[in-house]
PDB file of N, CA and C in Angstrom:
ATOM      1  N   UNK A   1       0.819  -1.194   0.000  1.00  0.00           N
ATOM      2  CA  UNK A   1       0.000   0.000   0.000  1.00  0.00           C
ATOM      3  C   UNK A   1       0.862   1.257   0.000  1.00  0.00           C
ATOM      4  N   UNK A   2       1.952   1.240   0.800  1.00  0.00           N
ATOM      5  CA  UNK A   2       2.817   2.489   0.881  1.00  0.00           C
ATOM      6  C   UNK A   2       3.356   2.397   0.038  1.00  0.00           C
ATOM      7  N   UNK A   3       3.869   1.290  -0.776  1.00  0.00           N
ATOM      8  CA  UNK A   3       4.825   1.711  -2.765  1.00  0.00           C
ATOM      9  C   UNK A   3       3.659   2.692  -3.393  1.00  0.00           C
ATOM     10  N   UNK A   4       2.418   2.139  -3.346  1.00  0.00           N
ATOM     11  CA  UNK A   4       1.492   2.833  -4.469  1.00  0.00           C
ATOM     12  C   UNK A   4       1.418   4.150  -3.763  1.00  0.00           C
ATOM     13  N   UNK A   5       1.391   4.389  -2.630  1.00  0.00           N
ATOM     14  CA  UNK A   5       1.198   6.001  -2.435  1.00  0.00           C
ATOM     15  C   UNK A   5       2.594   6.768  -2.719  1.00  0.00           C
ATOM     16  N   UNK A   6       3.383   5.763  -2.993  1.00  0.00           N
ATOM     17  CA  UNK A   6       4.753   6.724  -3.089  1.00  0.00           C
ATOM     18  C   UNK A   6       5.494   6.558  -4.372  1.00  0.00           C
ATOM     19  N   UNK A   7       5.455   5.499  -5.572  1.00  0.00           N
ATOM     20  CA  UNK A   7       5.297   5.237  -6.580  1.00  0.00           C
ATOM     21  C   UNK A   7       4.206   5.611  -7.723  1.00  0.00           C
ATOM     22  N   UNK A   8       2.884   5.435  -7.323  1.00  0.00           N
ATOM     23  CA  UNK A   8       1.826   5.722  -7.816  1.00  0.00           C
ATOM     24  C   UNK A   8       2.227   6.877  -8.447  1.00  0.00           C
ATOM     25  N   UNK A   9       2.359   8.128  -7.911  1.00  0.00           N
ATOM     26  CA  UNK A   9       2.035   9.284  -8.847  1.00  0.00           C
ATOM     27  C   UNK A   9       3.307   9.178  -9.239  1.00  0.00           C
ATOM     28  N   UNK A  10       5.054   8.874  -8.966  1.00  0.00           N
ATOM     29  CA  UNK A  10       5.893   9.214  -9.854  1.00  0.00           C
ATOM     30  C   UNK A  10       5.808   8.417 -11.278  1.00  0.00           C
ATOM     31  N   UNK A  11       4.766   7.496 -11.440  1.00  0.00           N
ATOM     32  CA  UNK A  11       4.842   6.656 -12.574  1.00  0.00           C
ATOM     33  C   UNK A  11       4.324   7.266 -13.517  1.00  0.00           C
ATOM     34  N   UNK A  12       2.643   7.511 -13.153  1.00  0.00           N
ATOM     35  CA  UNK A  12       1.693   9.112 -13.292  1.00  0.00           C
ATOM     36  C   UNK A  12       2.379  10.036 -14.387  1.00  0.00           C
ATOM     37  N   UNK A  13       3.416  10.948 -13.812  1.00  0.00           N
ATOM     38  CA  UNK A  13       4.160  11.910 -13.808  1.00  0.00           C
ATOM     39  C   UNK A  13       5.031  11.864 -14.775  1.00  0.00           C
ATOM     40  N   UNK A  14       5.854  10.322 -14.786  1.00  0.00           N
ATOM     41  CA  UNK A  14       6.904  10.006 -16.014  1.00  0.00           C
ATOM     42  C   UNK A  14       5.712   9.515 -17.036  1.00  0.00           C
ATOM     43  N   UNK A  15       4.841   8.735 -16.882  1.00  0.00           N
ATOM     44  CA  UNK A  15       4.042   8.320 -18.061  1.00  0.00           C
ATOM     45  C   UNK A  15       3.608   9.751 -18.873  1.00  0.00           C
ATOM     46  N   UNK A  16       3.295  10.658 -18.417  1.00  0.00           N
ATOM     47  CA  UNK A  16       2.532  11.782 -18.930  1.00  0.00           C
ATOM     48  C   UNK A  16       4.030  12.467 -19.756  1.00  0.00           C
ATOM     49  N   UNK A  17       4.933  12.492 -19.214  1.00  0.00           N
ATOM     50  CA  UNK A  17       5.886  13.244 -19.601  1.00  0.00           C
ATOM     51  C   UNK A  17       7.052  12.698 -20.934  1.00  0.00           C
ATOM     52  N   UNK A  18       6.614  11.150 -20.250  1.00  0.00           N
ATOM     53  CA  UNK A  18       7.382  10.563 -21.857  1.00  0.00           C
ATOM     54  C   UNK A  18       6.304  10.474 -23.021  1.00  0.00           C
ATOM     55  N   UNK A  19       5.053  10.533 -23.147  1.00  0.00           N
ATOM     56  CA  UNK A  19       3.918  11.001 -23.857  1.00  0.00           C
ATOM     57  C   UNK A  19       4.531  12.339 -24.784  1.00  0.00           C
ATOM     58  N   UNK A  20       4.663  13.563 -23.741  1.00  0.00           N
ATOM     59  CA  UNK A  20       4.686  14.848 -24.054  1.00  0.00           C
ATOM     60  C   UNK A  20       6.237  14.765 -24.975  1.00  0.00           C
ATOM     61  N   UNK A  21       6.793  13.872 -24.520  1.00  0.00           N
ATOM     62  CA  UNK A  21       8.048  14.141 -25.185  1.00  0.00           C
ATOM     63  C   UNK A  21       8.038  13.320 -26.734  1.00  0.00           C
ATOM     64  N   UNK A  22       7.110  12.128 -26.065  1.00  0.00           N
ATOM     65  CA  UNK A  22       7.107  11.262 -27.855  1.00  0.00           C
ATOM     66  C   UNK A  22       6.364  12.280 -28.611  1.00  0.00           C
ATOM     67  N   UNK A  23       5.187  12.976 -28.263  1.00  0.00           N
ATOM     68  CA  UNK A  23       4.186  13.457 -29.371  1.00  0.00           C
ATOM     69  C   UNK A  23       5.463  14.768 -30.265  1.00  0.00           C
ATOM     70  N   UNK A  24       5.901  16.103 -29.301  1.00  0.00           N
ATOM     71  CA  UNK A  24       6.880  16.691 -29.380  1.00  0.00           C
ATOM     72  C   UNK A  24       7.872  16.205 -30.333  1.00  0.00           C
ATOM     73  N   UNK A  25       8.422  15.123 -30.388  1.00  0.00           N
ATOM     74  CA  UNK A  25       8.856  14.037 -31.494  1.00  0.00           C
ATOM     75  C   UNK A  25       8.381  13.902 -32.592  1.00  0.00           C
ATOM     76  N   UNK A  26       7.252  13.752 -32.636  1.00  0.00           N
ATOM     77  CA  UNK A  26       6.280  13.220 -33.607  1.00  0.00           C
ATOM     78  C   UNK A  26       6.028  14.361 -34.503  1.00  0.00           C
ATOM     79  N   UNK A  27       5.670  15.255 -33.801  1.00  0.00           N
ATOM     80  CA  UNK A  27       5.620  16.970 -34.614  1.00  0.00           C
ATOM     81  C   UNK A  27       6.253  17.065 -34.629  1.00  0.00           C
ATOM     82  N   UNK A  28       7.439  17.312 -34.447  1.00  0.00           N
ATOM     83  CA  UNK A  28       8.625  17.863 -35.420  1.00  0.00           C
ATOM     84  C   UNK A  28       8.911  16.682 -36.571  1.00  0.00           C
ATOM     85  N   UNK A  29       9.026  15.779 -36.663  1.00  0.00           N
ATOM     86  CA  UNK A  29       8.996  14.288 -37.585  1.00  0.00           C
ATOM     87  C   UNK A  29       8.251  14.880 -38.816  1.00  0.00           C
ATOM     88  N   UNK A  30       6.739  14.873 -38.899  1.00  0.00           N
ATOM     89  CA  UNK A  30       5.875  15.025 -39.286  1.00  0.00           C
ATOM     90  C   UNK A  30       6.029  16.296 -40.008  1.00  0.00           C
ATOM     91  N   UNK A  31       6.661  17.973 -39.605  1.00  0.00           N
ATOM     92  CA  UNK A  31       6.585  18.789 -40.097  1.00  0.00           C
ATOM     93  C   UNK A  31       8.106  18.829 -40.720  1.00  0.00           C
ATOM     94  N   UNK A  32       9.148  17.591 -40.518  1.00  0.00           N
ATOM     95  CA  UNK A  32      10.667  17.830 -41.682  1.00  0.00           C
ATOM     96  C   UNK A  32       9.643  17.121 -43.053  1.00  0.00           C
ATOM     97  N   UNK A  33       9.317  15.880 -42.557  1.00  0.00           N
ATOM     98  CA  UNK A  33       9.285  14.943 -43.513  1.00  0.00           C
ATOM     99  C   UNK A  33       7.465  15.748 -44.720  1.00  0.00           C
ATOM    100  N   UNK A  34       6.980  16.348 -43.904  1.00  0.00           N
ATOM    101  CA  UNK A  34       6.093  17.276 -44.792  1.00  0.00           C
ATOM    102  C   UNK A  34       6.908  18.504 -45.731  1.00  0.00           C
ATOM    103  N   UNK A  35       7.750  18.861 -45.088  1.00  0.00           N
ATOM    104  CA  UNK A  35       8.821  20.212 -45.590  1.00  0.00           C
ATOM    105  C   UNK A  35       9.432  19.457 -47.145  1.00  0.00           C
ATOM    106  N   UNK A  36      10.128  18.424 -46.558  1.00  0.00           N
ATOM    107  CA  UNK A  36      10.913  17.205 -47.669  1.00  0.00           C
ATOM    108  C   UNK A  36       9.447  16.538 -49.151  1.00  0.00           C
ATOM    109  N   UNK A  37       8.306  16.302 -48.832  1.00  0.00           N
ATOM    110  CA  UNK A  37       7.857  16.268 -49.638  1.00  0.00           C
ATOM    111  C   UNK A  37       6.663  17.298 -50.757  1.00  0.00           C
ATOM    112  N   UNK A  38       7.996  18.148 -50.067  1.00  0.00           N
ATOM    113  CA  UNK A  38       7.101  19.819 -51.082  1.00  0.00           C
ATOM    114  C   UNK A  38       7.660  19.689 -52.528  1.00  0.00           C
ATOM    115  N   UNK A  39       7.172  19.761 -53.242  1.00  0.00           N
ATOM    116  CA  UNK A  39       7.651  20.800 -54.880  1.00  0.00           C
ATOM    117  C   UNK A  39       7.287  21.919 -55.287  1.00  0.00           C
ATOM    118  N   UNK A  40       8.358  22.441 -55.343  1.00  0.00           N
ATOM    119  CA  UNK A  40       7.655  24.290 -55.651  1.00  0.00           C
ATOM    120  C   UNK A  40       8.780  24.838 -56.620  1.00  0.00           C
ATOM    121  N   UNK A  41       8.330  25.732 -57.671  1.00  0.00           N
ATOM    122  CA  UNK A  41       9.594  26.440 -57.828  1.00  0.00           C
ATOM    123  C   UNK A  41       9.211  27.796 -58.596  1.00  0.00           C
ATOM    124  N   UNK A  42       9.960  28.640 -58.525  1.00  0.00           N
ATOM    125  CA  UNK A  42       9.303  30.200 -59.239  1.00  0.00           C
ATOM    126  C   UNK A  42      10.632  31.319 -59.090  1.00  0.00           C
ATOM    127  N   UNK A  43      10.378  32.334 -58.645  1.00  0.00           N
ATOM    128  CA  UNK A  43      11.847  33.430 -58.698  1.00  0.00           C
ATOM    129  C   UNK A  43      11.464  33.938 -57.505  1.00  0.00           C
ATOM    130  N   UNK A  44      12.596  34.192 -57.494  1.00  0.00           N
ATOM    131  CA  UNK A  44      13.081  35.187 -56.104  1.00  0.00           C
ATOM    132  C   UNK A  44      12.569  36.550 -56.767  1.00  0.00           C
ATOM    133  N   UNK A  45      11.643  37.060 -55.304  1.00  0.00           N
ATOM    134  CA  UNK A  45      11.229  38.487 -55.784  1.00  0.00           C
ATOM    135  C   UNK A  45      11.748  39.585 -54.396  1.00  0.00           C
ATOM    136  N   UNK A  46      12.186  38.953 -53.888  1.00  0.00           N
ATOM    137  CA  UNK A  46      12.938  39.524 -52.656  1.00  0.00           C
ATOM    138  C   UNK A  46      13.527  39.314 -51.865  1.00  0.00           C
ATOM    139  N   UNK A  47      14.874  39.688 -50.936  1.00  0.00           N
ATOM    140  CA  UNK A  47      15.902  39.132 -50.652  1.00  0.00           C
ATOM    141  C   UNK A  47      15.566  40.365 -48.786  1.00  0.00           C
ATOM    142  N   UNK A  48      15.510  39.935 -47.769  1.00  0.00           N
ATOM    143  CA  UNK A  48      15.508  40.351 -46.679  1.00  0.00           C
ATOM    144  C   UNK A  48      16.118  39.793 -45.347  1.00  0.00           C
ATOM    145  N   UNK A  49      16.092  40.825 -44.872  1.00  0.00           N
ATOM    146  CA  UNK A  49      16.932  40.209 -43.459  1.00  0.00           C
ATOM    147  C   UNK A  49      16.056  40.857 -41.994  1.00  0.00           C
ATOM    148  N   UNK A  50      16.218  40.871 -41.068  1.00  0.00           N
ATOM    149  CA  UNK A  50      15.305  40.991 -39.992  1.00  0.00           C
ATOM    150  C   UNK A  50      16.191  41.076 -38.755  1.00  0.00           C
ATOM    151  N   UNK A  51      16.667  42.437 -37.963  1.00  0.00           N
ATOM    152  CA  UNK A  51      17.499  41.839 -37.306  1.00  0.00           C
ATOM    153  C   UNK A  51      16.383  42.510 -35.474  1.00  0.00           C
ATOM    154  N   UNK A  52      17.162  41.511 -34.118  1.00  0.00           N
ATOM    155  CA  UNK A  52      16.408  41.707 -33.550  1.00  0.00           C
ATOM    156  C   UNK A  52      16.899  41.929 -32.658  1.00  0.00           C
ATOM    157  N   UNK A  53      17.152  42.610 -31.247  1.00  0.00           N
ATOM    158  CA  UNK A  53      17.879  43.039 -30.606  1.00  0.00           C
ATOM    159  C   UNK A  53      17.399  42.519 -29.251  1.00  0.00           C
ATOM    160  N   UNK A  54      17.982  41.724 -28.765  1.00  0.00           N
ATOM    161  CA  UNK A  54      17.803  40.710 -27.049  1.00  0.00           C
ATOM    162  C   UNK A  54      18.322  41.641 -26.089  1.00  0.00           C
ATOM    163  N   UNK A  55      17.422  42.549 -25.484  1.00  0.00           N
ATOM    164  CA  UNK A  55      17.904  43.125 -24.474  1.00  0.00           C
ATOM    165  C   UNK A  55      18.095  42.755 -22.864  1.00  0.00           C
ATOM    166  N   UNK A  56      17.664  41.539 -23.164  1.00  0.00           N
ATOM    167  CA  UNK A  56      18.263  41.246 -21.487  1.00  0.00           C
ATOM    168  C   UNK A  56      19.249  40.195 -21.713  1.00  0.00           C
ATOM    169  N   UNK A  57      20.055  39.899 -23.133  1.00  0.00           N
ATOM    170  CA  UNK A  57      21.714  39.293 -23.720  1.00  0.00           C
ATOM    171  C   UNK A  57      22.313  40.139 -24.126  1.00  0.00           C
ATOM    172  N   UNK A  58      21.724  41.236 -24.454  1.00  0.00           N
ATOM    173  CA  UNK A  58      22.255  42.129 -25.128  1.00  0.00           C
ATOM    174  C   UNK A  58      23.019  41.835 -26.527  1.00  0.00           C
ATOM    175  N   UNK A  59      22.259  40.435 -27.129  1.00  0.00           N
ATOM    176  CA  UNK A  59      22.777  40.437 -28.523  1.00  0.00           C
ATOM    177  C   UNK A  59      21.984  40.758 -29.898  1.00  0.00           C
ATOM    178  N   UNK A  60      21.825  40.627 -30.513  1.00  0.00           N
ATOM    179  CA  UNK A  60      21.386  40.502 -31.678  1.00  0.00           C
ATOM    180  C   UNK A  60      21.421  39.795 -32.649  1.00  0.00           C
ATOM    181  N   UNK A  61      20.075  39.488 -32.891  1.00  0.00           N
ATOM    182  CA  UNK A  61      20.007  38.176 -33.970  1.00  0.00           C
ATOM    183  C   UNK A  61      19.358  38.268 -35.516  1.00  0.00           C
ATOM    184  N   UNK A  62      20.052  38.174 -36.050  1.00  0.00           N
ATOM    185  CA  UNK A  62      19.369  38.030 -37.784  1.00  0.00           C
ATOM    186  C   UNK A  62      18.964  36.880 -37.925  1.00  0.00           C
ATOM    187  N   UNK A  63      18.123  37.129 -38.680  1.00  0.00           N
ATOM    188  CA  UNK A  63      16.768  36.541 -39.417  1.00  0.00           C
ATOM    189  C   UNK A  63      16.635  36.528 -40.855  1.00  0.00           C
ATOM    190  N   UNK A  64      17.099  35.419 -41.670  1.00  0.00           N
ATOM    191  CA  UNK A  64      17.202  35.999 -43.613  1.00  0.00           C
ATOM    192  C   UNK A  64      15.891  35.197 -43.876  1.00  0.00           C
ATOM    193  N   UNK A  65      15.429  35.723 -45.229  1.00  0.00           N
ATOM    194  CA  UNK A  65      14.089  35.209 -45.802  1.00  0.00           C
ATOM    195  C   UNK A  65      14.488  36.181 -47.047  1.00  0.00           C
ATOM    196  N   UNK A  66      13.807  34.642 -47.559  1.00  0.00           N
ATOM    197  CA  UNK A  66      13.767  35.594 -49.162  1.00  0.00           C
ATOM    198  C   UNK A  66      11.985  35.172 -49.709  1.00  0.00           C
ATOM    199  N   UNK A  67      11.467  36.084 -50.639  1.00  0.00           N
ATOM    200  CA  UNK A  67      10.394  35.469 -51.503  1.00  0.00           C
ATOM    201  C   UNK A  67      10.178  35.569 -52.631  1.00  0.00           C
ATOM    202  N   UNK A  68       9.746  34.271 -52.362  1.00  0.00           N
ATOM    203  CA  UNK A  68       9.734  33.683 -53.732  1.00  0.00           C
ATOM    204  C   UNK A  68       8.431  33.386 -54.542  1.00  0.00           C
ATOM    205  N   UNK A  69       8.175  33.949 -55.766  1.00  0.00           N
ATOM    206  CA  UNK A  69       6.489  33.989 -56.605  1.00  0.00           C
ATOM    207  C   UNK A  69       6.993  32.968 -57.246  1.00  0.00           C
ATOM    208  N   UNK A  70       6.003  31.963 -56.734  1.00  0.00           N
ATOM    209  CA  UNK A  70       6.002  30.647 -57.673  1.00  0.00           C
ATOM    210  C   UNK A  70       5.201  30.890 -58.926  1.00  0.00           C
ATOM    211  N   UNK A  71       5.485  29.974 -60.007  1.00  0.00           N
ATOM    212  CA  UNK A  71       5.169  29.800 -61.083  1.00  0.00           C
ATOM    213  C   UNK A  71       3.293  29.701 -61.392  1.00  0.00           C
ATOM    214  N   UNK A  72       2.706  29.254 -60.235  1.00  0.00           N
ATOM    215  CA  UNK A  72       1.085  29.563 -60.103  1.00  0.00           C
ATOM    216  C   UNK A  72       0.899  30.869 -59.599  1.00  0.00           C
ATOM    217  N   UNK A  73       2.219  32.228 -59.522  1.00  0.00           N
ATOM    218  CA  UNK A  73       1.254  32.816 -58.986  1.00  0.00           C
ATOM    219  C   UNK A  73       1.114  33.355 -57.211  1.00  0.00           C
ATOM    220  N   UNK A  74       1.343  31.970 -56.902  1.00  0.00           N
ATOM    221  CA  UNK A  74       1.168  32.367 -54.862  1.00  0.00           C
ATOM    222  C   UNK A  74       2.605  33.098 -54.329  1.00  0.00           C
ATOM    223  N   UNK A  75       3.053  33.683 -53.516  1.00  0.00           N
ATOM    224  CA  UNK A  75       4.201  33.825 -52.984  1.00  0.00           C
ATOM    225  C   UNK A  75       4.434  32.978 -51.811  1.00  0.00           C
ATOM    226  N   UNK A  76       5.742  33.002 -51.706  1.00  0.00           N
ATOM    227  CA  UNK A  76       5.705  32.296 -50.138  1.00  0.00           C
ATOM    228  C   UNK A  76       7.264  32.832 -49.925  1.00  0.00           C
ATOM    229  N   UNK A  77       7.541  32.686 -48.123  1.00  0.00           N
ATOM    230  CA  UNK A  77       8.135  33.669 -47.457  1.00  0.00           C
ATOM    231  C   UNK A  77       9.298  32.216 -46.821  1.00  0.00           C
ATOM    232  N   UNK A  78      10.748  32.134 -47.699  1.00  0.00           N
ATOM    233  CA  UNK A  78      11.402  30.950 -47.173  1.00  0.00           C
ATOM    234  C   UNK A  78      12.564  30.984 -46.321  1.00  0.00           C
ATOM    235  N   UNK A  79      12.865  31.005 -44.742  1.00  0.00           N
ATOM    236  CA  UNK A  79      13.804  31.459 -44.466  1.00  0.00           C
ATOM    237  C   UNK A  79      14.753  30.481 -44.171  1.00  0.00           C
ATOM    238  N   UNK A  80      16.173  30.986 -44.072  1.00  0.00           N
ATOM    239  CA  UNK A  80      17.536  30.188 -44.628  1.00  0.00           C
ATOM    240  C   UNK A  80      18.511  31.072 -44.017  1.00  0.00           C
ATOM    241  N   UNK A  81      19.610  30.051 -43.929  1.00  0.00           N
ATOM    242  CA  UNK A  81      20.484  30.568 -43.206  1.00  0.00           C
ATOM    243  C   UNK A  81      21.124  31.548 -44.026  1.00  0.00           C
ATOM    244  N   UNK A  82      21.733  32.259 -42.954  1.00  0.00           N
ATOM    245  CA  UNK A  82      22.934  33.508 -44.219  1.00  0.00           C
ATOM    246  C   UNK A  82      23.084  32.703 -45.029  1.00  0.00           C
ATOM    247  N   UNK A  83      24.646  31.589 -45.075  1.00  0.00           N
ATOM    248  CA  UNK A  83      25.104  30.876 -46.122  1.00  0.00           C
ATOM    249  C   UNK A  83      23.918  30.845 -47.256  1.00  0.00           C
ATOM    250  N   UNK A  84      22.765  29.770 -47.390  1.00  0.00           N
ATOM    251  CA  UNK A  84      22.074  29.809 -48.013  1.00  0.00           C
ATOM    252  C   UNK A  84      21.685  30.776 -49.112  1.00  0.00           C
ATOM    253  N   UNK A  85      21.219  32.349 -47.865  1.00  0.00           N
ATOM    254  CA  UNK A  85      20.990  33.505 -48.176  1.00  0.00           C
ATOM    255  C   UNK A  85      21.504  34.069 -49.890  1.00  0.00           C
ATOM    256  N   UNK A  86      22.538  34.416 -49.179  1.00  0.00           N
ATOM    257  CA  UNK A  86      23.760  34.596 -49.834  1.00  0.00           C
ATOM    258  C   UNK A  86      23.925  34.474 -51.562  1.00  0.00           C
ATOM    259  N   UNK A  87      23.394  32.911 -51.201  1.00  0.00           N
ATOM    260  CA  UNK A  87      23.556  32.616 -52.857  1.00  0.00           C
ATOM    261  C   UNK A  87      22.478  33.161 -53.565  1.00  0.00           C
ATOM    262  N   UNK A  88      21.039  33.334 -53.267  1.00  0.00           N
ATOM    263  CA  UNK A  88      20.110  34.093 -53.777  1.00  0.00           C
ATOM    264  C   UNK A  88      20.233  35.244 -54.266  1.00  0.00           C
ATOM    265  N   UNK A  89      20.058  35.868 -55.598  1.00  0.00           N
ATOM    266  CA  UNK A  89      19.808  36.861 -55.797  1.00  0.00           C
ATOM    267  C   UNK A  89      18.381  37.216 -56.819  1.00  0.00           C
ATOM    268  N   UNK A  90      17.886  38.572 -56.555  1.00  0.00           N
ATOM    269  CA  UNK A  90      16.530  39.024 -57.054  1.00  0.00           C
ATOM    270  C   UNK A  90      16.352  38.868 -58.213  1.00  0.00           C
ATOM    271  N   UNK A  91      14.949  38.236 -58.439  1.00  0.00           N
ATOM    272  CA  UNK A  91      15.053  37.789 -60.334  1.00  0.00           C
ATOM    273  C   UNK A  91      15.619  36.197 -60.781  1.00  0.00           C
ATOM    274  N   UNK A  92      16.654  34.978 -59.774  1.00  0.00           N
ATOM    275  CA  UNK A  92      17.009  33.970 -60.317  1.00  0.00           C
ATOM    276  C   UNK A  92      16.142  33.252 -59.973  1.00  0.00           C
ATOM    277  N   UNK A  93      15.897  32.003 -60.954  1.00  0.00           N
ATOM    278  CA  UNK A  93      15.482  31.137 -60.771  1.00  0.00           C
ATOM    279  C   UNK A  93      15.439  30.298 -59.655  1.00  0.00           C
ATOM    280  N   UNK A  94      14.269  29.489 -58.724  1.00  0.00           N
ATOM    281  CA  UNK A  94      14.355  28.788 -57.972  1.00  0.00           C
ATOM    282  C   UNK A  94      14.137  27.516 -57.508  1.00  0.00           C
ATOM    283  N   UNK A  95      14.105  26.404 -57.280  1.00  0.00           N
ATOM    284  CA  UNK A  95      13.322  25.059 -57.301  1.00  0.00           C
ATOM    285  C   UNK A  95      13.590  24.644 -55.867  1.00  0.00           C
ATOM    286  N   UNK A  96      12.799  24.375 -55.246  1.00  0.00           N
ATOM    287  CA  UNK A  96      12.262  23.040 -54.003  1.00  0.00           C
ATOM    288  C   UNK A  96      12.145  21.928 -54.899  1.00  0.00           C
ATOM    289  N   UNK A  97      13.110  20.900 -55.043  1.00  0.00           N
ATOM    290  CA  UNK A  97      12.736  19.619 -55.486  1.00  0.00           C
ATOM    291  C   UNK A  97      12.205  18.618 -54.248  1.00  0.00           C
ATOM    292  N   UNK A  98      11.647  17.484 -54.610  1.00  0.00           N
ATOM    293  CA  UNK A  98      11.024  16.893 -53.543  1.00  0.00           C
ATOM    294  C   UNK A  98      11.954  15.491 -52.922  1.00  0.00           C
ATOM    295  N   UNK A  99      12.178  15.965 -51.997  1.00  0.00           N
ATOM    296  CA  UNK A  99      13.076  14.890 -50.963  1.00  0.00           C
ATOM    297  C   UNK A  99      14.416  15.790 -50.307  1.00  0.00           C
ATOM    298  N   UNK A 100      14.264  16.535 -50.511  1.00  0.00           N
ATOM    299  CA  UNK A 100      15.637  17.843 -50.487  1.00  0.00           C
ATOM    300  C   UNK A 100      14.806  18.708 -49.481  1.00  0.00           C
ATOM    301  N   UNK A 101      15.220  19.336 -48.149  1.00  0.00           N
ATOM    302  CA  UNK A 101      15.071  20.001 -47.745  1.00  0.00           C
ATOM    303  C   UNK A 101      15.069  21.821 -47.827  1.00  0.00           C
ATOM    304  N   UNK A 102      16.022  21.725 -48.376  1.00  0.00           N
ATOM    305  CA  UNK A 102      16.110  23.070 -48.677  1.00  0.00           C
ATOM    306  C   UNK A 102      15.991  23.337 -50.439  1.00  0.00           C
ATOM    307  N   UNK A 103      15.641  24.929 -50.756  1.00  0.00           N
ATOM    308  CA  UNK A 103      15.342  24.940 -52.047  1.00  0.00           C
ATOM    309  C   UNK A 103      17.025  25.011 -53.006  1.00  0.00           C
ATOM    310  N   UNK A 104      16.854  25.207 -54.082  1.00  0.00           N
ATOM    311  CA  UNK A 104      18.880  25.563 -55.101  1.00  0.00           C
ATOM    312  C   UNK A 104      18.179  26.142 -56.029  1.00  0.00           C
ATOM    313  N   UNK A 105      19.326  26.678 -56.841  1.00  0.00           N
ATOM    314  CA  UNK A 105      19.226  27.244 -57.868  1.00  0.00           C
ATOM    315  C   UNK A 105      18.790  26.576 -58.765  1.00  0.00           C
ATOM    316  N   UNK A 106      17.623  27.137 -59.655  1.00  0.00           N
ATOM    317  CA  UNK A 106      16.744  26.765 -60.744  1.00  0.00           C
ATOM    318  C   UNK A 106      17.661  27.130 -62.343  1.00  0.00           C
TER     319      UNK A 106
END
């Protein structure tokens, strides 16, 4: 009787929490392997950066995104590391092929 009052809820507690951690798992899983089976491709119509200032680190952090008007028409807003960045410029061609995470030159 005294294990279950003193066991009981730490089991409780880890059951709920290795739950929270598989699902947490699962969504992020779910949103690479959705990212990986995109196809898109169109031009770069803009090249931006975003920077943001942490005042209780006192650092600052950039943020790159470029967008890109796909070939139907829609835009969409893709952000990437500098490196990445970098290689983009306004007007080139672009492609998301499917199984590839990130988009390359079209």
């Amino acid at each position: 009787m005294e294990k279950t009052v003193v066991f009981g809820p730490m089991i409780i507690f880890m059951a709920i929490f290795g739950l929270m951690i598989f699902l947490f798992v699962g969504i992020i899983l779910k949103l690479v392997f959705k990212a990986k089976n995109e196809f898109w491709q169109g031009t770069v119509s803009d090249k931006n950066s975003n920077s943001v200032e942490d005042s209780d680190t006192e650092t600052t952090l950039t943020y790159y995104y470029i967008v890109v008007k796909e070939n139907d028409g829609k835009e969409r807003k893709v952000a990437l590391s500098e490196k990445l960045w970098r290689q983009f410029e306004v007007g080139q061609k672009i492609i998301k092929p499917k199984g590839k995470l990130w988009p390359e030159k079209g």
